[in-house]
Structure formats: structure tokens, C-alpha cells
C-alpha atoms as a PDB file:
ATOM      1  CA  UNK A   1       3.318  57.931  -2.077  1.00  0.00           C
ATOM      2  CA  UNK A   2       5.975  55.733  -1.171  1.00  0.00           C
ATOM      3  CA  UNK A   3       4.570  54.331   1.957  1.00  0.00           C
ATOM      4  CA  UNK A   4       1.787  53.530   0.277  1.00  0.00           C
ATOM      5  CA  UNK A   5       3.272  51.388  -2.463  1.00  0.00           C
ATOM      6  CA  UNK A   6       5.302  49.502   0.659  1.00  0.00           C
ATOM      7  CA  UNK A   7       1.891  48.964   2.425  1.00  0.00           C
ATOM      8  CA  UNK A   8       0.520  47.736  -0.699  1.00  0.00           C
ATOM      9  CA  UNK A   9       3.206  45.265  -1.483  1.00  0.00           C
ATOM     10  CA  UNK A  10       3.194  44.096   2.275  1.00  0.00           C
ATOM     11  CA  UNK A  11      -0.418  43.368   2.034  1.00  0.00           C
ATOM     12  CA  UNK A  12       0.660  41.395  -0.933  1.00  0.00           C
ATOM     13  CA  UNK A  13       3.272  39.718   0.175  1.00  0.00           C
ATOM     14  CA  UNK A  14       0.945  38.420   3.375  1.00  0.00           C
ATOM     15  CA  UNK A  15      -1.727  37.614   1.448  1.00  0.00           C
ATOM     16  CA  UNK A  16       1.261  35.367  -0.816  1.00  0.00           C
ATOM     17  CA  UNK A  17       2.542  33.636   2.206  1.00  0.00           C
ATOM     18  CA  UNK A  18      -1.483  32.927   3.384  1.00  0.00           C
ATOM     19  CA  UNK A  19      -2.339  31.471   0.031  1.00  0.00           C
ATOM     20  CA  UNK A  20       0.698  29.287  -0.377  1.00  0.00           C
ATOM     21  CA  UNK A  21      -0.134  27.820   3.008  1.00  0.00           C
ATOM     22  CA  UNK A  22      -3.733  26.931   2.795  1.00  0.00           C
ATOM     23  CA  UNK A  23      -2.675  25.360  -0.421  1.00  0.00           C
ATOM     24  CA  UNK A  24       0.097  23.192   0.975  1.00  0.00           C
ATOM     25  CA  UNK A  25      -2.820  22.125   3.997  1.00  0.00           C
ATOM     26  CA  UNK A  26      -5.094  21.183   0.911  1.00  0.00           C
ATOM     27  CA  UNK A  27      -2.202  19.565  -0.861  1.00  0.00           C
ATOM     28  CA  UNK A  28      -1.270  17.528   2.258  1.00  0.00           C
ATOM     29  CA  UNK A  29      -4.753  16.179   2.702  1.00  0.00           C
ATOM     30  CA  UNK A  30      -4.932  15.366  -1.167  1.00  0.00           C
ATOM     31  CA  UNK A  31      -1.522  13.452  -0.715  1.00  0.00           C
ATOM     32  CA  UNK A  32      -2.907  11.919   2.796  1.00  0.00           C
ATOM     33  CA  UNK A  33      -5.831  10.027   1.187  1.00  0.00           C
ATOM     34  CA  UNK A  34      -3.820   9.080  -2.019  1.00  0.00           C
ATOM     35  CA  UNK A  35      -0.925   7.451   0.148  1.00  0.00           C
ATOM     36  CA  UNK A  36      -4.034   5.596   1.883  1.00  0.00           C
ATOM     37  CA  UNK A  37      -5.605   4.533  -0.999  1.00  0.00           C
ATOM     38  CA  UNK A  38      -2.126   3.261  -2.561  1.00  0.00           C
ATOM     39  CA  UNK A  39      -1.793   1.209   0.933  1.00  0.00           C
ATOM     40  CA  UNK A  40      -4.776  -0.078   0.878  1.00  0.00           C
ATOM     41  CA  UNK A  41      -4.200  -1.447  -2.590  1.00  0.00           C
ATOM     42  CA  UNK A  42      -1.014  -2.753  -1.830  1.00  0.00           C
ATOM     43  CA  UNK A  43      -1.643  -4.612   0.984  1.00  0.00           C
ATOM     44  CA  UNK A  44      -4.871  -6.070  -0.934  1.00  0.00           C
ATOM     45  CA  UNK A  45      -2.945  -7.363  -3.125  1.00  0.00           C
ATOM     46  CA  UNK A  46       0.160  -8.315  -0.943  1.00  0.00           C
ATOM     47  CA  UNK A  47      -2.866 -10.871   0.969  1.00  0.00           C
ATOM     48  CA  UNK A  48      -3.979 -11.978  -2.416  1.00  0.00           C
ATOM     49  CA  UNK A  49      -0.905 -12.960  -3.390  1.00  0.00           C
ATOM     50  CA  UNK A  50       0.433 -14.327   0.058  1.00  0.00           C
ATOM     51  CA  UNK A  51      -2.800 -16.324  -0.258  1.00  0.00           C
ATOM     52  CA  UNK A  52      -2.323 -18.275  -3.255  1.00  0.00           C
ATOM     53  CA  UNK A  53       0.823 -19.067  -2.228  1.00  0.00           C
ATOM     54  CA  UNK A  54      -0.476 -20.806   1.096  1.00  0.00           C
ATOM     55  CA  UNK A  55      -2.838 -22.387  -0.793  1.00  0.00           C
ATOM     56  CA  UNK A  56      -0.466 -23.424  -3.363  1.00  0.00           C
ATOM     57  CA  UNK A  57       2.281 -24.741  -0.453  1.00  0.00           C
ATOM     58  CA  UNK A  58      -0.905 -26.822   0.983  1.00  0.00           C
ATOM     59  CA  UNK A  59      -1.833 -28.370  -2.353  1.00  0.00           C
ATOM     60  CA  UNK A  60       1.664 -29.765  -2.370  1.00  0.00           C
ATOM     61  CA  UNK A  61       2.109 -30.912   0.937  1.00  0.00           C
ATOM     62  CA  UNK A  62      -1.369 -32.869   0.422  1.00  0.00           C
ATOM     63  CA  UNK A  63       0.099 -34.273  -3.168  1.00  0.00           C
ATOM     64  CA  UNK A  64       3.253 -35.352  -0.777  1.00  0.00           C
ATOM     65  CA  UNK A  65       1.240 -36.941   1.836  1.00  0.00           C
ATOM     66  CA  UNK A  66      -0.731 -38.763  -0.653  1.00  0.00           C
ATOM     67  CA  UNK A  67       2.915 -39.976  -2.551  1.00  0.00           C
ATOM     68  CA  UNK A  68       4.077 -40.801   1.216  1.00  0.00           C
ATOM     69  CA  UNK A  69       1.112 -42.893   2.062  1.00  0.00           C
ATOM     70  CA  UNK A  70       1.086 -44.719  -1.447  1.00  0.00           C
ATOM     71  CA  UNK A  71       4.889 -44.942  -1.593  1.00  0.00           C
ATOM     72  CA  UNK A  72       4.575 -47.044   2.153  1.00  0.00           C
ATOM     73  CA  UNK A  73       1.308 -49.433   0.663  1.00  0.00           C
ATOM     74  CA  UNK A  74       3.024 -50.671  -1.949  1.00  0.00           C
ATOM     75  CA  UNK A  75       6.462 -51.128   0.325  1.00  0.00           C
ATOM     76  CA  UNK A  76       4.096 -53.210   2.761  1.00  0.00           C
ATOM     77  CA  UNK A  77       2.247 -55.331   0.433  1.00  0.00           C
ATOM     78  CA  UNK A  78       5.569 -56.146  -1.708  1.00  0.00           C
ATOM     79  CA  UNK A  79       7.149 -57.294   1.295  1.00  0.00           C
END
């Protein structure tokens, strides 16, 4: 009777250890494609951002240019 309840509970036991690790291989894939999908997000919005401020550094230099140009017209003709 004994060695019967210790087979038992070592089939148990195995079966335990087999379960636990197909569910850390599903939970590793699940946490795979979340990480990529939180990546993916960030660096869309990382370009978005890095984007506007290009555009915004642009816009200002243009602005500057156009000050610049103005600024050495009116130097010229007052001269």
C-alpha cells in the first residue's frame, strides 16, 4: 500500500513540475509579444514627438533667417 501512495504522489509531483513549465513557455510568449507591442508604441511615439520638434527647430530657424535678411535691408537702405 505504501508504495503505491509514493508512486502516486511521484506521478503527481511530475505531472506538477510538467504543468508549471508549459505554463511559464506560454507565459513567456504572452510577455514576448506584449514587450513588442509596448516597443513598438514607444518608439511610435518617441518619432512623433522627435518629429515635431524638428519641425518646430526648422520653423524657427526660417523665422530667424527671415529677421536676418530683413534686419540687413533696412541696415543697407538706411545707410
Amino acid at each position: 500500500m505504501c508504495l503505491l501512495q509514493v508512486a502516486k504522489e511521484c506521478q503527481r509531483e511530475c505531472r506538477r513540475s510538467a504543468i508549471l513549465s508549459q505554463k511559464t513557455m506560454k507565459d513567456a510568449v504572452a510577455r514576448a509579444r506584449r514587450l513588442s507591442k509596448e516597443m513598438q508604441a514607444y518608439w511610435k511615439r518617441f518619432d512623433k514627438v522627435e518629429k515635431e520638434h524638428r519641425k518646430k527647430a526648422e520653423k524657427e530657424a526660417m523665422e530667424q533667417r527671415k529677421m536676418d535678411i530683413e534686419f540687413r535691408e533696412v541696415c543697407y537702405y538706411s545707410v
